[in-house]
C-alpha atoms as a PDB file:
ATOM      1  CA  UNK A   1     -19.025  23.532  -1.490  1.00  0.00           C
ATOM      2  CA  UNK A   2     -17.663  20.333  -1.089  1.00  0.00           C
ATOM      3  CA  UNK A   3     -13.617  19.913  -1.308  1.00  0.00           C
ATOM      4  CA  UNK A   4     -11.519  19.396  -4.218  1.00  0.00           C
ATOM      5  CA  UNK A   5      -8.861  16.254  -4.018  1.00  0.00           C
ATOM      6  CA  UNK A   6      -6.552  15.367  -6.753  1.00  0.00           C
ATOM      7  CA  UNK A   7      -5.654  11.353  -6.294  1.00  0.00           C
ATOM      8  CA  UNK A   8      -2.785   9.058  -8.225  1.00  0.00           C
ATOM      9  CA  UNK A   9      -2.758   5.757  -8.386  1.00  0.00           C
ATOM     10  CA  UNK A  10      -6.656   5.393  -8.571  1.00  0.00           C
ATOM     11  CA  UNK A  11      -6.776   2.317 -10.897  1.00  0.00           C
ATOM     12  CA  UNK A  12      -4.744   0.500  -8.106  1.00  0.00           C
ATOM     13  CA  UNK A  13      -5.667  -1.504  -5.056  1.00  0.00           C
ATOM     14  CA  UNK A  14      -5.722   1.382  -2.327  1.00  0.00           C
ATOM     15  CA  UNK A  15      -6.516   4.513  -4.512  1.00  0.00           C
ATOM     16  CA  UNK A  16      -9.393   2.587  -5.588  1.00  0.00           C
ATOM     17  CA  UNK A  17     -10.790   2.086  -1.943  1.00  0.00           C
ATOM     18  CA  UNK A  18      -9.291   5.852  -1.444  1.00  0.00           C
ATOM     19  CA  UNK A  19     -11.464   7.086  -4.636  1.00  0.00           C
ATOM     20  CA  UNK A  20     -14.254   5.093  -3.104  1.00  0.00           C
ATOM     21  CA  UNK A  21     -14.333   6.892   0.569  1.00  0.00           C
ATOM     22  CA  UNK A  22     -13.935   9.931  -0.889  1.00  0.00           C
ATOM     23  CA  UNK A  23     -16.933  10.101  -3.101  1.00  0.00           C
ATOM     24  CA  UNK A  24     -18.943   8.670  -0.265  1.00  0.00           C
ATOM     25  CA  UNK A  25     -17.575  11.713   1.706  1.00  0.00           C
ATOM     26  CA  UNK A  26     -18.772  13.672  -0.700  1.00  0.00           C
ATOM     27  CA  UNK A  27     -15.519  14.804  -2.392  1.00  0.00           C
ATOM     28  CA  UNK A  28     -14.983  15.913  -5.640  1.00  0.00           C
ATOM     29  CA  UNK A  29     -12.370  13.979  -7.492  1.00  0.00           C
ATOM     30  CA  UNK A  30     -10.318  14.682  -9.813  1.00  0.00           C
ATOM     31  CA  UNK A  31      -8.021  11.164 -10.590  1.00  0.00           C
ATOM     32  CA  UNK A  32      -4.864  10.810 -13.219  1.00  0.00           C
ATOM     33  CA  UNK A  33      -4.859   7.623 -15.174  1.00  0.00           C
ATOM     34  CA  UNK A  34      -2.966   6.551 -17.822  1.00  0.00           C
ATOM     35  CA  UNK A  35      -5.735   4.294 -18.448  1.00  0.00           C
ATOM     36  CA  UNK A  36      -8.945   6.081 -17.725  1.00  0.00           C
ATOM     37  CA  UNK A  37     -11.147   2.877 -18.620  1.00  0.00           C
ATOM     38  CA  UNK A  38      -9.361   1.176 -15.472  1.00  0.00           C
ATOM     39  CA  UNK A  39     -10.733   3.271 -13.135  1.00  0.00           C
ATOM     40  CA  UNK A  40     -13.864   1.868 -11.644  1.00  0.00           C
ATOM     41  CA  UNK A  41     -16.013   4.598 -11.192  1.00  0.00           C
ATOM     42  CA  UNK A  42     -14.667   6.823 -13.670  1.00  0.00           C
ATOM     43  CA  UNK A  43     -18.324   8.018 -14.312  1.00  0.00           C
ATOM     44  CA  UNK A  44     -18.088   9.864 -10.891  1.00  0.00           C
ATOM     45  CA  UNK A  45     -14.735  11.471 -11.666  1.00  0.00           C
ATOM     46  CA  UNK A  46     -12.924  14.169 -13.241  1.00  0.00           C
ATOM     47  CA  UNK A  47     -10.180  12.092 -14.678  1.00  0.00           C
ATOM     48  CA  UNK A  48      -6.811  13.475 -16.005  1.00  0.00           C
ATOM     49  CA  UNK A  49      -5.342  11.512 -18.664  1.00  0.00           C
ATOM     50  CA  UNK A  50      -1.048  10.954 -17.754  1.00  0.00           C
ATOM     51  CA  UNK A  51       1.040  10.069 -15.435  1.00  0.00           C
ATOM     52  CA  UNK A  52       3.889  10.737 -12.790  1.00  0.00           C
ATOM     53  CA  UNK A  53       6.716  11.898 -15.554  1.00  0.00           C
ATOM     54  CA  UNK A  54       4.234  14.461 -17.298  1.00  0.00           C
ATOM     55  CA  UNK A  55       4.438  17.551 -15.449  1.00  0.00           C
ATOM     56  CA  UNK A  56       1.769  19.222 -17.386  1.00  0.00           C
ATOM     57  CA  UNK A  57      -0.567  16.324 -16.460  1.00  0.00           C
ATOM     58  CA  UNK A  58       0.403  16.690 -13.219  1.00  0.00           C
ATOM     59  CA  UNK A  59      -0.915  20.565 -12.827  1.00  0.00           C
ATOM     60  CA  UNK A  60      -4.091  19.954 -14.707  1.00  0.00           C
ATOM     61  CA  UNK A  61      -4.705  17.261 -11.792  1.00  0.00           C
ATOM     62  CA  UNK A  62      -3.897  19.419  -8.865  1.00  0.00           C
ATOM     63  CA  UNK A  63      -5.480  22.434 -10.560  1.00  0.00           C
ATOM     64  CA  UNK A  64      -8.104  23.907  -7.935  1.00  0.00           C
ATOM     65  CA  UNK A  65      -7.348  21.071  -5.639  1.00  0.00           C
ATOM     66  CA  UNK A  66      -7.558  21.705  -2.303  1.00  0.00           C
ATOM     67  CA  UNK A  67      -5.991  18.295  -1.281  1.00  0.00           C
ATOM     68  CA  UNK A  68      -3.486  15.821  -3.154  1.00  0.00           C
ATOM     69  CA  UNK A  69      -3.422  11.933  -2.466  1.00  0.00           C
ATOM     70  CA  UNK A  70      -0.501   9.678  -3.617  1.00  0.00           C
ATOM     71  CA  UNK A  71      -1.119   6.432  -4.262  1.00  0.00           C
ATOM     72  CA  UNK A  72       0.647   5.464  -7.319  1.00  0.00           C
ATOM     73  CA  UNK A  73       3.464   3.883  -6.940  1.00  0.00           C
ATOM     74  CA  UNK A  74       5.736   0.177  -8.053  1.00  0.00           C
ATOM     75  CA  UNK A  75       5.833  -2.636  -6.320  1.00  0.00           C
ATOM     76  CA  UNK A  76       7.721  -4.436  -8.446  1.00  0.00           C
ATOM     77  CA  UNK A  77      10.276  -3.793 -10.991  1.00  0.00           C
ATOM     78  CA  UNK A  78      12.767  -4.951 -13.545  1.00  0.00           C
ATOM     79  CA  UNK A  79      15.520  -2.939 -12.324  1.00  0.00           C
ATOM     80  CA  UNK A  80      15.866  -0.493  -9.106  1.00  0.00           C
ATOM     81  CA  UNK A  81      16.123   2.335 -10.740  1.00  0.00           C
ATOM     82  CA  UNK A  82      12.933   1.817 -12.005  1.00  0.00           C
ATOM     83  CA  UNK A  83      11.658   1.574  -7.901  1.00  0.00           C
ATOM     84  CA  UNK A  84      13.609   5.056  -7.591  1.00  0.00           C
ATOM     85  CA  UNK A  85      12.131   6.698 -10.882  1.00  0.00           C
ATOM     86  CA  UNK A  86       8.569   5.963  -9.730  1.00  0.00           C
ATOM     87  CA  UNK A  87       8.616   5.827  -6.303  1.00  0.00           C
ATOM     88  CA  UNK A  88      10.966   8.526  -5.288  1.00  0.00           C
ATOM     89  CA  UNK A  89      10.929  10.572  -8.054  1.00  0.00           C
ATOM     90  CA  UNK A  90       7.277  10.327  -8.674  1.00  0.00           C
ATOM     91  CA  UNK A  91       6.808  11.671  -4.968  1.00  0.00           C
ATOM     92  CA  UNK A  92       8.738  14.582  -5.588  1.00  0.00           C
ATOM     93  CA  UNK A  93       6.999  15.442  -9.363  1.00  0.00           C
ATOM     94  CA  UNK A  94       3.799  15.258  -7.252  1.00  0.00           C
ATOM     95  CA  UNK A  95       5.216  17.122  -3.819  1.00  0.00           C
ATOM     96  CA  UNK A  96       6.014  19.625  -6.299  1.00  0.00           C
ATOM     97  CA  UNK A  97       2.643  20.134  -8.300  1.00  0.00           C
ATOM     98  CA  UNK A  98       1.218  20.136  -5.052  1.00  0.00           C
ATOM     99  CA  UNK A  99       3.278  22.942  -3.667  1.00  0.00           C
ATOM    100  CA  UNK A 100       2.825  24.915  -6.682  1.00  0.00           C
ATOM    101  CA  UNK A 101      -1.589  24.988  -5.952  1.00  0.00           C
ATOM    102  CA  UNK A 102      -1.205  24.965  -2.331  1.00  0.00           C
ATOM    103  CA  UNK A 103      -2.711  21.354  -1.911  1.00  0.00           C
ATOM    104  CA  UNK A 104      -2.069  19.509   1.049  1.00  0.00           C
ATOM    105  CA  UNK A 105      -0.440  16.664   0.600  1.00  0.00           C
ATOM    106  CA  UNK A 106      -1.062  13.201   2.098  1.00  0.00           C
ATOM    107  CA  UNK A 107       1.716  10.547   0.310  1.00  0.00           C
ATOM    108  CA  UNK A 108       0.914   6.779   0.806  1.00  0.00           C
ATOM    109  CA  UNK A 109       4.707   5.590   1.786  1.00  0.00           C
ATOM    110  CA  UNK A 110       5.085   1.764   3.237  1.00  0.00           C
ATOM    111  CA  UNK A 111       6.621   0.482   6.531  1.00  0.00           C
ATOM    112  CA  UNK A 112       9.136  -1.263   4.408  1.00  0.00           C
ATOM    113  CA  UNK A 113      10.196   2.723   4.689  1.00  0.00           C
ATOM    114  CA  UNK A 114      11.660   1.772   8.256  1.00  0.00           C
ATOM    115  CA  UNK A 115      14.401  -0.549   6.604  1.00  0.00           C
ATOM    116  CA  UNK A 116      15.544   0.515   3.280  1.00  0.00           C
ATOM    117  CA  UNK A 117      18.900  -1.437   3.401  1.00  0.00           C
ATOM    118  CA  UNK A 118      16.437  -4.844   2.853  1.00  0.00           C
ATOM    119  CA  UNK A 119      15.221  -4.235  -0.565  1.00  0.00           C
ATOM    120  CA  UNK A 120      15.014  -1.760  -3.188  1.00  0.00           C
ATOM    121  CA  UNK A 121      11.352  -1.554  -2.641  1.00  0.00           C
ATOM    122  CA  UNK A 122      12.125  -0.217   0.606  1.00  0.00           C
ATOM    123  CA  UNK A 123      14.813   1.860  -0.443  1.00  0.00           C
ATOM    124  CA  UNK A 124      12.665   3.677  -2.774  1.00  0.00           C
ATOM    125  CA  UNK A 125      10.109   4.215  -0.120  1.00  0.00           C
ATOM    126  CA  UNK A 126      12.412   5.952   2.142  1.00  0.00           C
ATOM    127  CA  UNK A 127      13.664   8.086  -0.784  1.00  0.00           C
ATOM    128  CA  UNK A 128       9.815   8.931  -1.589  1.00  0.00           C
ATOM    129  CA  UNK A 129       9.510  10.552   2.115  1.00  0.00           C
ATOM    130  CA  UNK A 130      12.543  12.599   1.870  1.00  0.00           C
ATOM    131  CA  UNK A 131      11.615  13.548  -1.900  1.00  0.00           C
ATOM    132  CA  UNK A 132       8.099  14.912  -0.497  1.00  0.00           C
ATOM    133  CA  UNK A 133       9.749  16.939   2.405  1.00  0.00           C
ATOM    134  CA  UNK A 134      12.510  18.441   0.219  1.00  0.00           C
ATOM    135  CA  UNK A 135      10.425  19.356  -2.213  1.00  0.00           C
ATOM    136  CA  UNK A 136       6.922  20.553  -0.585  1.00  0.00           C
ATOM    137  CA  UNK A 137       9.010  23.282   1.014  1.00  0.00           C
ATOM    138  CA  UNK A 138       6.284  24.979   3.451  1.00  0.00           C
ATOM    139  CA  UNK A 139       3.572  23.462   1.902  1.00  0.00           C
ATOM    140  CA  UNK A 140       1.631  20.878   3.898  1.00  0.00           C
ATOM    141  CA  UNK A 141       2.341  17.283   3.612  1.00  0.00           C
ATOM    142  CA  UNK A 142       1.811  13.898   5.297  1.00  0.00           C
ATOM    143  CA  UNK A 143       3.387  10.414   4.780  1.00  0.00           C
ATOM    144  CA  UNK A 144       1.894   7.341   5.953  1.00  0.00           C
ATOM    145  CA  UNK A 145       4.045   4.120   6.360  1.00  0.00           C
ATOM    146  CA  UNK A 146       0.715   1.087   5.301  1.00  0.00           C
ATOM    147  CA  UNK A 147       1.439  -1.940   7.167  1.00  0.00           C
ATOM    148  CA  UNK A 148       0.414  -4.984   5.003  1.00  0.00           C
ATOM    149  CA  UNK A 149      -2.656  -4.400   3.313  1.00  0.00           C
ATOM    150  CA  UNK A 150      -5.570  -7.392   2.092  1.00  0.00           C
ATOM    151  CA  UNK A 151      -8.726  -6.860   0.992  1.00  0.00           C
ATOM    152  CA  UNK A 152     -11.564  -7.182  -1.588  1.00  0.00           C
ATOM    153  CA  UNK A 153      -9.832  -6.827  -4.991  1.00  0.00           C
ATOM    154  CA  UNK A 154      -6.478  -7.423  -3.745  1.00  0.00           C
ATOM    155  CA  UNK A 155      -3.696  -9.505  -6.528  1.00  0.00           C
ATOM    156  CA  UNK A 156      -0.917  -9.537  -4.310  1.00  0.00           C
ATOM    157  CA  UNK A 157      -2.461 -11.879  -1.668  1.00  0.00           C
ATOM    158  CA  UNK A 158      -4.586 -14.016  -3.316  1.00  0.00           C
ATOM    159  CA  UNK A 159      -1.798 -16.928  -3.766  1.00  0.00           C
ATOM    160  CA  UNK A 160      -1.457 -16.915  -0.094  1.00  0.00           C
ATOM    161  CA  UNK A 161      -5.158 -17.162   0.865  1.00  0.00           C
ATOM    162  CA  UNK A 162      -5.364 -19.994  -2.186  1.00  0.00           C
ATOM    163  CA  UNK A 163      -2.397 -21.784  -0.628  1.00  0.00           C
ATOM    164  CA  UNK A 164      -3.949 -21.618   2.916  1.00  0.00           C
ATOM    165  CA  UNK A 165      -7.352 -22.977   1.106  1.00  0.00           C
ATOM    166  CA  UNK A 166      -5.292 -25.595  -0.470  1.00  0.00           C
ATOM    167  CA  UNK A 167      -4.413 -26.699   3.525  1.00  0.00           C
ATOM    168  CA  UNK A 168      -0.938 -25.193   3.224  1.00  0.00           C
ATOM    169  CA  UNK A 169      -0.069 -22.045   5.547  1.00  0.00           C
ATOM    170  CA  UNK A 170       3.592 -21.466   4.728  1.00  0.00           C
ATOM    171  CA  UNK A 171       5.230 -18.690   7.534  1.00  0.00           C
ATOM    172  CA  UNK A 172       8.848 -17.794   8.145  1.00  0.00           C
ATOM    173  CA  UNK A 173      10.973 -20.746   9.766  1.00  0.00           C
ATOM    174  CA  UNK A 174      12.574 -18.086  12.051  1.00  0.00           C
ATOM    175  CA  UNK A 175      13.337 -17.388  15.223  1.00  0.00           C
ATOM    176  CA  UNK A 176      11.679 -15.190  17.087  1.00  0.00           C
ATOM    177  CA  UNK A 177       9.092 -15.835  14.748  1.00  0.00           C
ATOM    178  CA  UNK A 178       8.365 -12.164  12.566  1.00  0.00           C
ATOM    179  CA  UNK A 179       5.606 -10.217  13.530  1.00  0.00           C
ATOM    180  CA  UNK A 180       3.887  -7.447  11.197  1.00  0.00           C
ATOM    181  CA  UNK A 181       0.482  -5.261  11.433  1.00  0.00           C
ATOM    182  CA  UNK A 182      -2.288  -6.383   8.788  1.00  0.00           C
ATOM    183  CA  UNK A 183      -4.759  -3.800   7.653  1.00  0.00           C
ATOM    184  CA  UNK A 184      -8.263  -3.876   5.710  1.00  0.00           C
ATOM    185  CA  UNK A 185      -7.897  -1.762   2.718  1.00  0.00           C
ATOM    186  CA  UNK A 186     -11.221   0.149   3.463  1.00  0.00           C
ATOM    187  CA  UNK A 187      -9.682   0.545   7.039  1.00  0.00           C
ATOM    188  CA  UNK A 188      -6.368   2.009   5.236  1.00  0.00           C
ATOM    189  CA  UNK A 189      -8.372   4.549   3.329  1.00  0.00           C
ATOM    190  CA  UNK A 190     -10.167   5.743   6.340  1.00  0.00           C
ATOM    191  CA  UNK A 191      -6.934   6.293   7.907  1.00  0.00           C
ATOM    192  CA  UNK A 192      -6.104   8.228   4.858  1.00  0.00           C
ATOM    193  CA  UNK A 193      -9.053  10.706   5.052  1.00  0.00           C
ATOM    194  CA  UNK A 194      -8.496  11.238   8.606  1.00  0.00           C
ATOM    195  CA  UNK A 195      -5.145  11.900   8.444  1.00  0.00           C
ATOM    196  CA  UNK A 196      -5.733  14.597   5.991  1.00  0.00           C
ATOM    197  CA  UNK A 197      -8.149  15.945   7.892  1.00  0.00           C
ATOM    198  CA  UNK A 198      -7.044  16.073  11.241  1.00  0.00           C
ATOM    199  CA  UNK A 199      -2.866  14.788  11.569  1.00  0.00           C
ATOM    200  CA  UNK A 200       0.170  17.359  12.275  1.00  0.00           C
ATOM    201  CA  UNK A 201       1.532  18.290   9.016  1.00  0.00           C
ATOM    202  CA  UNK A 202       5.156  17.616   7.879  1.00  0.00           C
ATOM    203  CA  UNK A 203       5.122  13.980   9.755  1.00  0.00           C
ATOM    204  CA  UNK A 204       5.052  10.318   9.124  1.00  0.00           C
ATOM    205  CA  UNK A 205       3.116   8.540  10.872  1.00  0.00           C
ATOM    206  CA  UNK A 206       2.853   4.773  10.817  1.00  0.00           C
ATOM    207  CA  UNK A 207      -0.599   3.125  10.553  1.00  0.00           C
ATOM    208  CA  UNK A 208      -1.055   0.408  12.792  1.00  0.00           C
ATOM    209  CA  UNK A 209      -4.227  -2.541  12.778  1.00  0.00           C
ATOM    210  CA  UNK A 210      -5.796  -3.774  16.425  1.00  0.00           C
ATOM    211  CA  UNK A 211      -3.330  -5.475  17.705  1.00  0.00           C
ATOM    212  CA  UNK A 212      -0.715  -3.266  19.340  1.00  0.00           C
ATOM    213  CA  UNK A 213       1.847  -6.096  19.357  1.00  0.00           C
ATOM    214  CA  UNK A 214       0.695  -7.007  15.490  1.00  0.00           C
ATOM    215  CA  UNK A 215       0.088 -10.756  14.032  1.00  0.00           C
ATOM    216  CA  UNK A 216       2.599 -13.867  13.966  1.00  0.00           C
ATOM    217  CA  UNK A 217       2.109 -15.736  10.791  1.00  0.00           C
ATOM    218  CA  UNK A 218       0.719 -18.517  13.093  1.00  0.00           C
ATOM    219  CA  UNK A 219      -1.648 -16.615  14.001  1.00  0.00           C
ATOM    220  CA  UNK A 220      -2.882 -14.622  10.494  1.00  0.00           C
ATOM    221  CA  UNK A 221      -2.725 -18.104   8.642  1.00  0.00           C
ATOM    222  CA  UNK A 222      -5.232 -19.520  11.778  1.00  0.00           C
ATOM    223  CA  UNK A 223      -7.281 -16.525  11.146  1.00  0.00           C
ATOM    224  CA  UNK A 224      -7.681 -17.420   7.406  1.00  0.00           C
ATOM    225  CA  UNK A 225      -7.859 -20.536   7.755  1.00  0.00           C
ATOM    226  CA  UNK A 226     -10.828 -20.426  10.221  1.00  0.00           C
ATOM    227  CA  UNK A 227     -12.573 -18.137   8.060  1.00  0.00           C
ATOM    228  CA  UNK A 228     -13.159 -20.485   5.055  1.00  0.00           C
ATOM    229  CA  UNK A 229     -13.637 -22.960   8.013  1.00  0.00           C
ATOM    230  CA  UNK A 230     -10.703 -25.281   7.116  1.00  0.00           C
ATOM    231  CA  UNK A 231      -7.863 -26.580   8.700  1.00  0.00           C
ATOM    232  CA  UNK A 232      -4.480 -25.719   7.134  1.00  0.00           C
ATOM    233  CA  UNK A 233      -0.882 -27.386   8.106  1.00  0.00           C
ATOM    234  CA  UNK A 234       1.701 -25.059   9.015  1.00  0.00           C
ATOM    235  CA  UNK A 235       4.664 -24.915   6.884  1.00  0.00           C
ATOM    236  CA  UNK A 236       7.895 -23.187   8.005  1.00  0.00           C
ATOM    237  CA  UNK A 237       9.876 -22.532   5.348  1.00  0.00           C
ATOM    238  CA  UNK A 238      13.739 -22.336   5.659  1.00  0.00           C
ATOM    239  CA  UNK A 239      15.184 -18.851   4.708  1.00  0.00           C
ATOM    240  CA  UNK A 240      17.826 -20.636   2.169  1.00  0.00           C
ATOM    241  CA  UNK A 241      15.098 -22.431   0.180  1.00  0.00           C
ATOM    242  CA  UNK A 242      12.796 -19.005  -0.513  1.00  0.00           C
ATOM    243  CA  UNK A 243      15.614 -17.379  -1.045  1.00  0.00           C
ATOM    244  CA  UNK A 244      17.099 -19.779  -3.668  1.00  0.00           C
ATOM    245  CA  UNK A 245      13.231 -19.491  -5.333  1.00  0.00           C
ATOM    246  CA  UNK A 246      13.420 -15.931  -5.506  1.00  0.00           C
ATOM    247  CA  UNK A 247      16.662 -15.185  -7.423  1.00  0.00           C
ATOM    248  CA  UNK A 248      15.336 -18.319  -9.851  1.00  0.00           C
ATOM    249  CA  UNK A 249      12.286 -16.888 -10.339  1.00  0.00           C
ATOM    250  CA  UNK A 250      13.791 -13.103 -10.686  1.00  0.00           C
ATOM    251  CA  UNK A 251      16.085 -14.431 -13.349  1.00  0.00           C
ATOM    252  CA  UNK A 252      13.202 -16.348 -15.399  1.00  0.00           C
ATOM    253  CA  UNK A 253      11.061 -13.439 -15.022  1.00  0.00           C
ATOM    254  CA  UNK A 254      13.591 -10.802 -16.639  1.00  0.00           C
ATOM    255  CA  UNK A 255      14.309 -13.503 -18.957  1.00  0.00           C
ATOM    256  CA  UNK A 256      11.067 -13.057 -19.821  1.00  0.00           C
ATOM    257  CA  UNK A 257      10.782  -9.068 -19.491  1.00  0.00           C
ATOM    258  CA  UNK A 258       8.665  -9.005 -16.437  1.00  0.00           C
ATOM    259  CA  UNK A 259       8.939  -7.514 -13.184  1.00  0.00           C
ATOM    260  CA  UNK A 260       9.018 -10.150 -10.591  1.00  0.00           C
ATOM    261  CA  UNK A 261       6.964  -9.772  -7.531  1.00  0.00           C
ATOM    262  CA  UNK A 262       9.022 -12.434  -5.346  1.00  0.00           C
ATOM    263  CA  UNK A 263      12.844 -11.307  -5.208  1.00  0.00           C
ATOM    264  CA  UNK A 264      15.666 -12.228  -2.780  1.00  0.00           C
ATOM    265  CA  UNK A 265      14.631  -8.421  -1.539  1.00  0.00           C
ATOM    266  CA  UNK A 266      11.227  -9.685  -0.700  1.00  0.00           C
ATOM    267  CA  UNK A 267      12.472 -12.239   1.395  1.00  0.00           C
ATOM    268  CA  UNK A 268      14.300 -10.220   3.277  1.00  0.00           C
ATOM    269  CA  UNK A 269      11.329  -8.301   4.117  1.00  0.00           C
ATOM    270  CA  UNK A 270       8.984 -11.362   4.688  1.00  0.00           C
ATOM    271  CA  UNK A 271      11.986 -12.691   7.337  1.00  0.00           C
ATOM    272  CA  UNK A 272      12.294  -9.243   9.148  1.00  0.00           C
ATOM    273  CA  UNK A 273      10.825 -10.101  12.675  1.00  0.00           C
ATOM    274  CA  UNK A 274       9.263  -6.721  13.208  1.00  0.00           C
ATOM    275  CA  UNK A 275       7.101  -4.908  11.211  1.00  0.00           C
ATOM    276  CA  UNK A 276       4.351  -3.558  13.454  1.00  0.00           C
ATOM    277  CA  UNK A 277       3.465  -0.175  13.530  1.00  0.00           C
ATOM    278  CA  UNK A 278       5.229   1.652  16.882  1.00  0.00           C
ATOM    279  CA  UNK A 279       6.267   4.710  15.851  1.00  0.00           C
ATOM    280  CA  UNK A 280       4.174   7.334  15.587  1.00  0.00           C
ATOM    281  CA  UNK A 281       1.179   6.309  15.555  1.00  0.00           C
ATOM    282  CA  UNK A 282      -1.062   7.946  13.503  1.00  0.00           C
ATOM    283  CA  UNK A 283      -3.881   6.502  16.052  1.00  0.00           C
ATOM    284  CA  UNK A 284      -2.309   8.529  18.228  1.00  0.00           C
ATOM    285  CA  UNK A 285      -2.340  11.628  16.840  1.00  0.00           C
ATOM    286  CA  UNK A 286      -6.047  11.230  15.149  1.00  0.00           C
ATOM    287  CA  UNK A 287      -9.129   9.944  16.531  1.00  0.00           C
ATOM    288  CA  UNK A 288      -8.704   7.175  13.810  1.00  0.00           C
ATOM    289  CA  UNK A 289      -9.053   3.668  15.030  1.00  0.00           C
ATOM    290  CA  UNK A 290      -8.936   0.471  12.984  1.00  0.00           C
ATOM    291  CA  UNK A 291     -12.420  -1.146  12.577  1.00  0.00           C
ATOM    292  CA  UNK A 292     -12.018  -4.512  10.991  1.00  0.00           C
ATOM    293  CA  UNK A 293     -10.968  -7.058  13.060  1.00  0.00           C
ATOM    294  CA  UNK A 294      -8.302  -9.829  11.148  1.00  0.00           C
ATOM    295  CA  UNK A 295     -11.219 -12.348  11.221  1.00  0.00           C
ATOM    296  CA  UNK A 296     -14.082 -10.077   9.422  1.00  0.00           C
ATOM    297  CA  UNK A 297     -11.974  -8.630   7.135  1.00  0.00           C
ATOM    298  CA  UNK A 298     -10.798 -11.897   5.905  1.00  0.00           C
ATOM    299  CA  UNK A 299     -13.903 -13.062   5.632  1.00  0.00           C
ATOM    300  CA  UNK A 300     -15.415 -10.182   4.004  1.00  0.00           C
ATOM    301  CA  UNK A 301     -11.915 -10.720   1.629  1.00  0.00           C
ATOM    302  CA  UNK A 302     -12.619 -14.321   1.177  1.00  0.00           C
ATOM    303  CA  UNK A 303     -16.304 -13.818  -0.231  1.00  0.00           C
ATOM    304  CA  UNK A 304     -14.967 -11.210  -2.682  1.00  0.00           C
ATOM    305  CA  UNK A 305     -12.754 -14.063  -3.920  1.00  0.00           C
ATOM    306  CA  UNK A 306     -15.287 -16.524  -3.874  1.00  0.00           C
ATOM    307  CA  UNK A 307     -17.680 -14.509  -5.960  1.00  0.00           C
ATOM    308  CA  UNK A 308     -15.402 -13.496  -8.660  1.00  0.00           C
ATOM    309  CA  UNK A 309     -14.416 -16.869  -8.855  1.00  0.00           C
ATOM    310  CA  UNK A 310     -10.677 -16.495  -7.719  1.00  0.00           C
ATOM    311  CA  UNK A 311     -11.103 -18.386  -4.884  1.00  0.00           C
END
């Protein structure tokens, strides 16, 4: 028979693509959702009604399961306990329910991991890996640190690929200029399957994209720029004025009761001058290699856009 694997965060970016390679693996999966109706192919799933705080959801999910994927997770937040309550303490609800049915567990973590005194994001991230080690105990588990994912469905990029459309390609006015890894989303959730199948347990591994060195921002806004065949201006952008725009738009945001995606913690992160994937590799350890070069994937990202009319 074919497995069993549990999977949170389905109704997001990457557990959606994760949901999607393992059906086409032919997986059976089970999926928690506060919202069923947001899954996209809840028709093909078993789908568990919850989330991370109900431990009772939590073992109906991972019930019979031979593997667990963790996917859910905040990227933004009002407060950072609310990073720690999700992210860390999420991990370790789901490390735990895991343990319990003697699911291996793969847990999606972030390279933002690497340098948790930057943000509380990456604080939280950090915290998730130790949460799933403590509490998995000698069950199986896996983190993966994502570089910078895009892709078809993506939110979190699409003001940067409408700026660069727009003939703008803002980058970090630094020196050296930051570098990072940038991976397709269906790429990332290939990784994912192979590293449950075939990476060392109790690791993290960092996944990396084609470029062993990784991308300036010269070069990814060239790359995106070429694929919707334009031209766009570079724009370095001091470190004093982004940073002045983020606490602004922080405070008008929880003002407003939102989360804000762009805080003084992000541009930190976004001024960091390394963030390719070195150590580790899971590439290394797996046969897994990227497939999508920058240039296709944007492309194949940019048509998405186009038609759904986002772009």
């Amino acid at each position: 028979m074919s497995r069993k694997v549990a999977v949170t965060g389905g109704t997001g970016f990457v557990g959606a693509a994760v949901i999607d390679a393992l059906l086409e693996s032919g997986a059976r999966v089970t999926a928690l959702a506060r919202d069923p109706s947001r899954l996209a192919r809840a028709g093909d799933l078993n789908v568990i009604r919850g989330d991370l705080r109900d431990k009772s959801s939590l073992m109906k999910l991972v019930s019979g399961a031979d593997a667990v994927i963790h996917c859910a997770g905040l990227v933004k937040a009002r407060r950072a306990a609310e990073f720690f309550n999700i992210n860390a303490e999420g991990a370790r609800a789901v490390a735990e329910a895991a343990s319990t049915a003697r699911a291996k567990l793969v847990h999606i973590s972030s390279l933002a991991a690497r340098r948790p005194e930057l943000s509380a994001y990456a604080a939280s991230k950090r915290a998730s890996e130790a949460a799933v080690a403590e509490a998995s105990g000698d069950n199986p588990w896996i983190a993966l640190r994502a570089p910078a994912i895009y892709g078809p469905g993506d939110q979190a990029t699409l003001p940067y690929f409408r700026l660069v459309k727009s003939g703008i390609a803002p980058e970090p006015a630094a020196k050296p200029a930051p570098r990072a890894s940038i991976l397709f989303v269906e790429d990332v959730a290939r990784a994912i399957l192979n590293a449950l199948d075939a990476a060392p347990p109790r690791r993290v591994y960092e996944i990396g994209d084609e470029a062993p060195e990784g991308h300036s921002w010269r070069e990814i806004g060239e790359a995106l720029a070429a694929s919707m065949n334009r031209r766009a201006a570079r724009l370095p952008a001091p470190r004093f004025i982004l940073s002045s725009y983020a606490a602004i738009g922080a405070g008008f945001s929880l003002l407003r009761g939102e989360a804000p995606m762009v805080t003084p913690g992000k541009i930190r992160e976004f001024f960091h001058p390394d963030w390719v994937a070195r150590d580790n590799l899971l590439s290394k350890a797996t046969d897994w290699r990227p497939a999508t070069p920058l240039k296709e994937g944007f492309a194949k990202t940019v048509r998405w856009y186009q038609e759904n009319g986002l772009l």
